[in-house]
PDB file of N, CA and C in Angstrom:
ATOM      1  N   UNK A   1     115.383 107.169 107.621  1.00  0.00           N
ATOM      2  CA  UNK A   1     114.925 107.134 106.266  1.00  0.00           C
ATOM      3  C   UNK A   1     116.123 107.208 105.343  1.00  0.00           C
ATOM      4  N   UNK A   2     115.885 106.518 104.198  1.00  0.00           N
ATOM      5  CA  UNK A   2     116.917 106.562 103.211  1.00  0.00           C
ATOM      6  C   UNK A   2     116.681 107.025 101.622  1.00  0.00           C
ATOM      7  N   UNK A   3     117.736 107.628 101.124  1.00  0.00           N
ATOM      8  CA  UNK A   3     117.161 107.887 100.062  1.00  0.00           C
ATOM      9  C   UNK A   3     116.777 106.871  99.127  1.00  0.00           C
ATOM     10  N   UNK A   4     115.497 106.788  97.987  1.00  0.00           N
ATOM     11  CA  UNK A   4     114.901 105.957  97.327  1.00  0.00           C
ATOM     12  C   UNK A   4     115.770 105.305  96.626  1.00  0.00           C
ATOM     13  N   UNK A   5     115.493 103.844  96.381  1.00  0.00           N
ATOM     14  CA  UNK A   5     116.606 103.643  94.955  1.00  0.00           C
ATOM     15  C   UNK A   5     114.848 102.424  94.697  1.00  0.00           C
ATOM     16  N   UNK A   6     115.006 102.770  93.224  1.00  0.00           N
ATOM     17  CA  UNK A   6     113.865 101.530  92.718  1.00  0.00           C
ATOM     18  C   UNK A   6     114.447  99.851  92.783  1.00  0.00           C
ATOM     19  N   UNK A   7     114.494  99.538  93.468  1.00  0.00           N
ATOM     20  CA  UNK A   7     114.517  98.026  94.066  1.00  0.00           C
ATOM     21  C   UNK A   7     114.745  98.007  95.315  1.00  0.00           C
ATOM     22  N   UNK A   8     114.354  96.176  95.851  1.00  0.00           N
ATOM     23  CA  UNK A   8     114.486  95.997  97.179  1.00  0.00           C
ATOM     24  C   UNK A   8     115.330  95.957  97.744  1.00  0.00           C
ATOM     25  N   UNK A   9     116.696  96.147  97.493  1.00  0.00           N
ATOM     26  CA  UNK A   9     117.853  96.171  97.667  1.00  0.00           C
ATOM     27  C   UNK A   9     118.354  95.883  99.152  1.00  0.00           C
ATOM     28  N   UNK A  10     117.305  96.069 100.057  1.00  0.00           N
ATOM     29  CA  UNK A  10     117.183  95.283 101.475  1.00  0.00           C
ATOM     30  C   UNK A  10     116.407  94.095 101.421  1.00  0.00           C
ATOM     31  N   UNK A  11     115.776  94.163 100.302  1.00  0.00           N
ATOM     32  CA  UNK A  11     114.904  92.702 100.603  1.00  0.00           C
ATOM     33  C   UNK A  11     114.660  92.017  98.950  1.00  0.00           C
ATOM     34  N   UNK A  12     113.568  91.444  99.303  1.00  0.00           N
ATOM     35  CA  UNK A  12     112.608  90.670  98.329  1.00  0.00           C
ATOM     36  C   UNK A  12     111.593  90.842  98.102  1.00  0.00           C
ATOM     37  N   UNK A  13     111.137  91.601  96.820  1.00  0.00           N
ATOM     38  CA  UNK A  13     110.076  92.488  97.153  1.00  0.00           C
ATOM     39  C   UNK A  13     108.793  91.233  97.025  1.00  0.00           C
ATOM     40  N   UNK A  14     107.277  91.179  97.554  1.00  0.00           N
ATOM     41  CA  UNK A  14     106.689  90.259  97.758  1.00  0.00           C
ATOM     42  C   UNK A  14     105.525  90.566  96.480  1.00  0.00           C
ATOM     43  N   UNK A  15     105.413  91.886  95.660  1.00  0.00           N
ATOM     44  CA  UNK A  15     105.160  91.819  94.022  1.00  0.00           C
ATOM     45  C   UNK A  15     103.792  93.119  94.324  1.00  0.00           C
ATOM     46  N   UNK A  16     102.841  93.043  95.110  1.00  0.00           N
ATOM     47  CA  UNK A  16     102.036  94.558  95.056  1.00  0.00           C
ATOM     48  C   UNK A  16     102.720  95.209  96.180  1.00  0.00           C
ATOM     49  N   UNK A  17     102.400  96.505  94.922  1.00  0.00           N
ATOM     50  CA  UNK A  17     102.471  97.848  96.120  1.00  0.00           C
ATOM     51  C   UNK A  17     101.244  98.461  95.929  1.00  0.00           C
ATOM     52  N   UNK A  18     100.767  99.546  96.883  1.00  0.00           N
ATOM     53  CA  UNK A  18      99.693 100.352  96.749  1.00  0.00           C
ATOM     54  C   UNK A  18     100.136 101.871  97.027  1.00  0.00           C
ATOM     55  N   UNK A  19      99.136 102.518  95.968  1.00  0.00           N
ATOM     56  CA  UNK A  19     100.076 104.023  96.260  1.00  0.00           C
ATOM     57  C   UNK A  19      98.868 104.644  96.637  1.00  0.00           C
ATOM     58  N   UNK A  20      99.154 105.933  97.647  1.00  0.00           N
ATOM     59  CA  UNK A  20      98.220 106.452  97.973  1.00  0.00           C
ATOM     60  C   UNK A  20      98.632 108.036  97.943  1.00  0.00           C
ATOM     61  N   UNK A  21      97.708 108.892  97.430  1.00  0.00           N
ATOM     62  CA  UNK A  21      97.868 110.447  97.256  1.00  0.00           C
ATOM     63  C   UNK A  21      96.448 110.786  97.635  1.00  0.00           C
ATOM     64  N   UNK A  22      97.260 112.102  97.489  1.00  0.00           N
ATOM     65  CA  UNK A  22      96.271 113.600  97.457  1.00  0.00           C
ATOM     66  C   UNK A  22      97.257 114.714  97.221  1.00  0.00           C
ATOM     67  N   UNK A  23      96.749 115.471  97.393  1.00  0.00           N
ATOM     68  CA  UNK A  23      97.135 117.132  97.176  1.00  0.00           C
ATOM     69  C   UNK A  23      98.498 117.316  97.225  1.00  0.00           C
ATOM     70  N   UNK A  24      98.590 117.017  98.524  1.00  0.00           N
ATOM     71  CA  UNK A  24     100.071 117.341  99.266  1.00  0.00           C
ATOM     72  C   UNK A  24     101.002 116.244  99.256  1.00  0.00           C
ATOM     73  N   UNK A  25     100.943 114.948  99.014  1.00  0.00           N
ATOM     74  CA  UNK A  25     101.958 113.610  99.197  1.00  0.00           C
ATOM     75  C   UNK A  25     101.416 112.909  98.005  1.00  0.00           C
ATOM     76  N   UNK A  26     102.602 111.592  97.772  1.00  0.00           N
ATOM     77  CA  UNK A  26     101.791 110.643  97.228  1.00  0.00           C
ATOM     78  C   UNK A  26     103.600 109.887  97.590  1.00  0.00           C
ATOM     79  N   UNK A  27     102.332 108.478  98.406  1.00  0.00           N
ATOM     80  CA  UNK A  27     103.242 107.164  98.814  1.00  0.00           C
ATOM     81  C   UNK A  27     103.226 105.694  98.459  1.00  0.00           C
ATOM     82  N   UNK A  28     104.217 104.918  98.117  1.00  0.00           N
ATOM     83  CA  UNK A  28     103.836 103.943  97.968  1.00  0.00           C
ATOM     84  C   UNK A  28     104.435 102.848  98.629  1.00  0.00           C
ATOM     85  N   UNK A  29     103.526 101.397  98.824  1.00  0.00           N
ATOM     86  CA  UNK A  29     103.547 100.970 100.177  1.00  0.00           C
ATOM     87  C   UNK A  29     103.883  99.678  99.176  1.00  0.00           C
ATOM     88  N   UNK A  30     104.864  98.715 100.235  1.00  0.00           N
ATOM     89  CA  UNK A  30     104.568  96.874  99.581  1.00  0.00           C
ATOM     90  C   UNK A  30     105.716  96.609 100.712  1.00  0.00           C
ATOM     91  N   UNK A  31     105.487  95.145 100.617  1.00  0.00           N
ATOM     92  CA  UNK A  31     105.760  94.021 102.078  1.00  0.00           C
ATOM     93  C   UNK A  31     106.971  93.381 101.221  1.00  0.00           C
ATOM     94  N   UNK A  32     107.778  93.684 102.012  1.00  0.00           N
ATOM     95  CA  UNK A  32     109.340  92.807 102.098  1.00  0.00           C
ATOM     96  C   UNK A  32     109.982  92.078 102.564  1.00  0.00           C
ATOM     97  N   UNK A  33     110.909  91.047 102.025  1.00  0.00           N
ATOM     98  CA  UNK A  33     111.294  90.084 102.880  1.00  0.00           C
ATOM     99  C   UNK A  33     112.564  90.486 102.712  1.00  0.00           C
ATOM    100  N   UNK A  34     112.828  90.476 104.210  1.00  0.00           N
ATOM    101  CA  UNK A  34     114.561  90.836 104.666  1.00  0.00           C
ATOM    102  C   UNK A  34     115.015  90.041 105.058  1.00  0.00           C
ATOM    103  N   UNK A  35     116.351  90.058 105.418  1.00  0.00           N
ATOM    104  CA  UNK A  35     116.941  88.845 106.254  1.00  0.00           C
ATOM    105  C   UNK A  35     116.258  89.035 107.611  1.00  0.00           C
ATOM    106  N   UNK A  36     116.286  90.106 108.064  1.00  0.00           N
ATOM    107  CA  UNK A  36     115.626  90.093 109.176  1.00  0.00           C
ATOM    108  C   UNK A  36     113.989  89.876 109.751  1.00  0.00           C
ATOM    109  N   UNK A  37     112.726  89.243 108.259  1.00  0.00           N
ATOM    110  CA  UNK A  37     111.829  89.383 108.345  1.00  0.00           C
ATOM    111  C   UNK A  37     111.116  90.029 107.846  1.00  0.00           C
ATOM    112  N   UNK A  38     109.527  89.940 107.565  1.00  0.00           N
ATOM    113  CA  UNK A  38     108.714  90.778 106.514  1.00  0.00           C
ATOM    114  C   UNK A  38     109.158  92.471 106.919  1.00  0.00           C
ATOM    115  N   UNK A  39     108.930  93.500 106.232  1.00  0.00           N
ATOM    116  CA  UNK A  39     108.837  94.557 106.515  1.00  0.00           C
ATOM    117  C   UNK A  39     107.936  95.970 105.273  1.00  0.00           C
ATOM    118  N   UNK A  40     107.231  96.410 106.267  1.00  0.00           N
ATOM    119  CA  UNK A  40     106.552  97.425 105.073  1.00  0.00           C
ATOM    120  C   UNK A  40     107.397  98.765 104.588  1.00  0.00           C
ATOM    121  N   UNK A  41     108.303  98.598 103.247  1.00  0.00           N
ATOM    122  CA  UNK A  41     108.513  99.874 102.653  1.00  0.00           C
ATOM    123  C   UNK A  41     107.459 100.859 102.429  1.00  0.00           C
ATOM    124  N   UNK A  42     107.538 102.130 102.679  1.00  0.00           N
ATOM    125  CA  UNK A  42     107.213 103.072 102.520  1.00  0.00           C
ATOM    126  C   UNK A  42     107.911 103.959 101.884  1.00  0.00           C
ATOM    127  N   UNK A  43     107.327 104.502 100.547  1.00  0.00           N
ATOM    128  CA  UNK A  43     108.136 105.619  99.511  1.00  0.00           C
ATOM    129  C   UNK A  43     107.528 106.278  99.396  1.00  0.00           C
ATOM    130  N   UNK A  44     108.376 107.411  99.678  1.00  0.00           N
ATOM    131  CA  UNK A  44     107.582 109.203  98.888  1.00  0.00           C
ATOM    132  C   UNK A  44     108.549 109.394  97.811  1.00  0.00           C
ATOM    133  N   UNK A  45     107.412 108.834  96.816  1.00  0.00           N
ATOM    134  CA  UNK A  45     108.793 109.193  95.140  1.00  0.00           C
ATOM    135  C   UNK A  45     109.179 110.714  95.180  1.00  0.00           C
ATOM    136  N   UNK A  46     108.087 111.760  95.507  1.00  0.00           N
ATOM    137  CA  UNK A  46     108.451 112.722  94.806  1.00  0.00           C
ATOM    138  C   UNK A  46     109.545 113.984  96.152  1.00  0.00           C
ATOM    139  N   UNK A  47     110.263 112.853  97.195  1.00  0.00           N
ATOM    140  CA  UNK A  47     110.957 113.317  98.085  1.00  0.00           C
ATOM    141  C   UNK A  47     112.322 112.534  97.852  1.00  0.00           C
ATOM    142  N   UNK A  48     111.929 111.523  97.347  1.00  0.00           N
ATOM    143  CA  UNK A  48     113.038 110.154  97.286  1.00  0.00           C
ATOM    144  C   UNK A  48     113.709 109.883  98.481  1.00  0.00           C
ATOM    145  N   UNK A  49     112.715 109.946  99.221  1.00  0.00           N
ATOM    146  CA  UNK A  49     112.690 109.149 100.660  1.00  0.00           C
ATOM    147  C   UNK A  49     112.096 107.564 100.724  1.00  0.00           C
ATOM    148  N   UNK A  50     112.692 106.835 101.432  1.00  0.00           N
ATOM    149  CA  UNK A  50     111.871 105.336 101.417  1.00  0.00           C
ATOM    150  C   UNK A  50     112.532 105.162 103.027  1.00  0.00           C
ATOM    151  N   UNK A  51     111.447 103.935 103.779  1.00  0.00           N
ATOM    152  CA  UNK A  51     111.778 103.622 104.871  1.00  0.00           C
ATOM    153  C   UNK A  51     111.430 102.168 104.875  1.00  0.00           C
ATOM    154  N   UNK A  52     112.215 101.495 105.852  1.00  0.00           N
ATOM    155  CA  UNK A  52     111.566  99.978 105.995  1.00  0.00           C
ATOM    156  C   UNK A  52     111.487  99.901 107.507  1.00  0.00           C
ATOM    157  N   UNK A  53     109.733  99.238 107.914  1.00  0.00           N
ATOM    158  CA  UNK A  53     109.411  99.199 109.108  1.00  0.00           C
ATOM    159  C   UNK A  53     108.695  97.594 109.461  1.00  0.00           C
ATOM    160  N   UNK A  54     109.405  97.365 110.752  1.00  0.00           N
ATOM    161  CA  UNK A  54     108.859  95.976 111.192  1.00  0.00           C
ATOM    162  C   UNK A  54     107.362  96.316 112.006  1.00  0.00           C
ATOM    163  N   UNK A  55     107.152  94.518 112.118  1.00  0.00           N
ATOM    164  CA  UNK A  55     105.474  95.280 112.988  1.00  0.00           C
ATOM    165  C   UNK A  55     105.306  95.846 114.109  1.00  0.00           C
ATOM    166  N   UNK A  56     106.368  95.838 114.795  1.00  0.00           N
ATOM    167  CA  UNK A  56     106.609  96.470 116.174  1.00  0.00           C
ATOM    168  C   UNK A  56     106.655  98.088 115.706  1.00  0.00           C
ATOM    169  N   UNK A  57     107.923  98.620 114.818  1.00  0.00           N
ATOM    170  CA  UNK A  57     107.406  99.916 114.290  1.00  0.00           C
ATOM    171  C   UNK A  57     106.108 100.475 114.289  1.00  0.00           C
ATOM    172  N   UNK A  58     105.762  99.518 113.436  1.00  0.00           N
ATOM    173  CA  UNK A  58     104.423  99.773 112.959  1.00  0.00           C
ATOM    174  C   UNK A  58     102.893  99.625 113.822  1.00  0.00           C
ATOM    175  N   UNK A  59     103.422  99.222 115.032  1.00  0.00           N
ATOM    176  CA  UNK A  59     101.793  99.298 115.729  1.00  0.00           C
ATOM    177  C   UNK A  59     102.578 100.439 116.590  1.00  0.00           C
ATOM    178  N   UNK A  60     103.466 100.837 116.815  1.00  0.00           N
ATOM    179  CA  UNK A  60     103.659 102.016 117.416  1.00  0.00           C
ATOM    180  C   UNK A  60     103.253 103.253 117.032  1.00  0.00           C
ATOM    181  N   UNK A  61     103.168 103.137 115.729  1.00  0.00           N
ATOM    182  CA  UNK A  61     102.181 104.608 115.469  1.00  0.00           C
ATOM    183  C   UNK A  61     100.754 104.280 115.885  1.00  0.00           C
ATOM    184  N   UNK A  62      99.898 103.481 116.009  1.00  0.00           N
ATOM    185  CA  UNK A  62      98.557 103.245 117.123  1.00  0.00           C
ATOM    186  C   UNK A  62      98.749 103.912 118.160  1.00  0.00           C
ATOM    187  N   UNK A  63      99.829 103.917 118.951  1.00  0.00           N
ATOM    188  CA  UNK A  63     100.127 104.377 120.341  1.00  0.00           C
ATOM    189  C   UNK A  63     100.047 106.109 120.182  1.00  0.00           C
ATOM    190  N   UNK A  64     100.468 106.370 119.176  1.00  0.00           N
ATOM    191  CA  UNK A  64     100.410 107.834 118.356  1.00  0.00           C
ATOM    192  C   UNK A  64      99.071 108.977 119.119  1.00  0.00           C
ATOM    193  N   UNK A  65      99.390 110.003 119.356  1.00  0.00           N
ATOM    194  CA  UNK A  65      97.983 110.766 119.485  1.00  0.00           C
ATOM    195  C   UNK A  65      98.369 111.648 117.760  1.00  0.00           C
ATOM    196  N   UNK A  66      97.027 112.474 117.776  1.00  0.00           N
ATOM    197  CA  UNK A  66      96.584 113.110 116.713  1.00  0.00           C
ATOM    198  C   UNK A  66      97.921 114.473 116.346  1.00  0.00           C
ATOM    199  N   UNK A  67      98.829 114.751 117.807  1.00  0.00           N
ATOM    200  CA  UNK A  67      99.350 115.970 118.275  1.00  0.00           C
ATOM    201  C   UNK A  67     100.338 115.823 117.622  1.00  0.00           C
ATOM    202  N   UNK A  68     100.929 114.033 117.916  1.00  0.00           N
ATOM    203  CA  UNK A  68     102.222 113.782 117.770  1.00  0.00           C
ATOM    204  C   UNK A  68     102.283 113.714 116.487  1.00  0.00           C
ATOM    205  N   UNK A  69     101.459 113.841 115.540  1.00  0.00           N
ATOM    206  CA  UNK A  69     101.622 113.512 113.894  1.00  0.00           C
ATOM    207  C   UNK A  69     101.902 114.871 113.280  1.00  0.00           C
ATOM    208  N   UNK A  70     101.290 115.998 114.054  1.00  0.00           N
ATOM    209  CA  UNK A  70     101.261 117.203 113.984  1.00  0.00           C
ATOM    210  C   UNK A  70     102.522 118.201 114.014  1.00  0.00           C
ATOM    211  N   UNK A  71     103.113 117.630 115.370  1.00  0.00           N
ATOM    212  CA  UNK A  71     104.527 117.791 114.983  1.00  0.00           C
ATOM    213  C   UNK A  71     105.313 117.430 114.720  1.00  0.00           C
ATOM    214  N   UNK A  72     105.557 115.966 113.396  1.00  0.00           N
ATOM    215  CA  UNK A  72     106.343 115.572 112.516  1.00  0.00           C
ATOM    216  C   UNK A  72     106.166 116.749 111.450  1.00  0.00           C
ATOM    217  N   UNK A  73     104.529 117.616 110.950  1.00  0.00           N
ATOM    218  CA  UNK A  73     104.737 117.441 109.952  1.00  0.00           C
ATOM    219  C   UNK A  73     104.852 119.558 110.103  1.00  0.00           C
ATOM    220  N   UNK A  74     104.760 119.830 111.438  1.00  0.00           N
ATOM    221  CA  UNK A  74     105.619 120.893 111.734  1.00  0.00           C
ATOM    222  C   UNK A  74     107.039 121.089 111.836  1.00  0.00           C
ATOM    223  N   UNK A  75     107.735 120.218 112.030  1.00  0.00           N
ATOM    224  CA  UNK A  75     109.230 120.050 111.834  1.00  0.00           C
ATOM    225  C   UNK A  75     109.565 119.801 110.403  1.00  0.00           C
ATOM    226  N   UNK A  76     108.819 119.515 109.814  1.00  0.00           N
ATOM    227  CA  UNK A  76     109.019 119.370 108.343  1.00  0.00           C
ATOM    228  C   UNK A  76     109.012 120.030 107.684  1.00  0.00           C
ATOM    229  N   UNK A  77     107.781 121.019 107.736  1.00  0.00           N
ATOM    230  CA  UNK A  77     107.567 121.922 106.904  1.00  0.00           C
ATOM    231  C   UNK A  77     107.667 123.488 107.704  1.00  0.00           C
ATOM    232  N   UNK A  78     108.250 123.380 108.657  1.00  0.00           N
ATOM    233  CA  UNK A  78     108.727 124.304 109.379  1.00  0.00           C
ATOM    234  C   UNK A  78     107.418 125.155 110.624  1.00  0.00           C
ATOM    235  N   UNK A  79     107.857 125.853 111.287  1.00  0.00           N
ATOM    236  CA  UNK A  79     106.774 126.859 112.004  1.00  0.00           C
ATOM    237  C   UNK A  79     106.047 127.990 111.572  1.00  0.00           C
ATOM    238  N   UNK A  80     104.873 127.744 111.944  1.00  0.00           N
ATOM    239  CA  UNK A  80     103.865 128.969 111.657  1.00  0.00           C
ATOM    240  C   UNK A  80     104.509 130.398 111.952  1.00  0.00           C
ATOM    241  N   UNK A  81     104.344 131.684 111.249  1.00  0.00           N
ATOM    242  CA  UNK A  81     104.548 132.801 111.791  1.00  0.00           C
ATOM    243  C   UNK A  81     103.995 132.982 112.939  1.00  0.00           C
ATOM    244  N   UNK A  82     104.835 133.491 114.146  1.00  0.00           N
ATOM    245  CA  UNK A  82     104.126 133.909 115.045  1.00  0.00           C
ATOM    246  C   UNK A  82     104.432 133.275 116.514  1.00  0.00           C
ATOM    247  N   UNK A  83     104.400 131.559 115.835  1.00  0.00           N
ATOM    248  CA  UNK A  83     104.453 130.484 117.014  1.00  0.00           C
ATOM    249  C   UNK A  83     105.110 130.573 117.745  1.00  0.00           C
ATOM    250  N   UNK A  84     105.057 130.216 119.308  1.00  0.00           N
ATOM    251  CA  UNK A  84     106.148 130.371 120.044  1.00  0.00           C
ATOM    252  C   UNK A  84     107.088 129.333 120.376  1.00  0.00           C
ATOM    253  N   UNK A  85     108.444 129.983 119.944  1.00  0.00           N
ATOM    254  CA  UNK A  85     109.330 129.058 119.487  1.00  0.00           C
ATOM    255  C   UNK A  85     110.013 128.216 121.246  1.00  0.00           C
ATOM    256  N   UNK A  86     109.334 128.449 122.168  1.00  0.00           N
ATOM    257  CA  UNK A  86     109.873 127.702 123.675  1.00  0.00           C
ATOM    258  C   UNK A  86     108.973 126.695 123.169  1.00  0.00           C
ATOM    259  N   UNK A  87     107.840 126.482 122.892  1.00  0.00           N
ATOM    260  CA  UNK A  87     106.967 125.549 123.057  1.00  0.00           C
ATOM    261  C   UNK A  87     107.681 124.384 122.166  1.00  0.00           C
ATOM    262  N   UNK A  88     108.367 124.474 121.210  1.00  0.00           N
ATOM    263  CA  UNK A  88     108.812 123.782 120.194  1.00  0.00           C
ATOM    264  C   UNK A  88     110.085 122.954 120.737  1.00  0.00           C
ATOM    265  N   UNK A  89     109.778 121.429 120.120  1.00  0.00           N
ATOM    266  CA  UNK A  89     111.005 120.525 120.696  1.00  0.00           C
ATOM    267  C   UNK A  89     112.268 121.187 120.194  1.00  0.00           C
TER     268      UNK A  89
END
């Protein structure tokens, strides 16, 4: 991931994005053309994080269980009191 900058600056941007929130996030999504091929940016403005993913990336989170999302967003936001820290990658 890289930090945000407002343009495509890897690509060409293809003109919609869609943003999606709630409570805790808010992201916004649009299709790019790179040299290397379309790709979906993904931005969290209010992290100023952005990523660019091809479709191979991207059907790999399908392959995903419910667990593995669980502990992205435990490494992120750190461990529960208590947890036991062997169990942890």
């Amino acid at each position: 991931m890289t930090a945000y900058e407002d343009n495509a600056a890897d690509g060409t941007d293809s003109g919609t994005s869609i943003q999606i929130s709630n409570e805790f996030a808010t992201i916004r999504l649009r299709k790019v053309h790179t040299r290397n091929g379309e790709r979906l940016e993904i931005v969290a403005p209010r992290r100023g994080l952005r990523i660019l993913l091809d479709a191979v990336e991207l059907e790999s989170l399908t392959w995903q269980t419910p667990e593995t999302f669980s502990g992205f967003l435990r490494a992120s936001i750190g461990r529960d009191r208590g947890e036991d820290e062997s169990r942890m990658p």
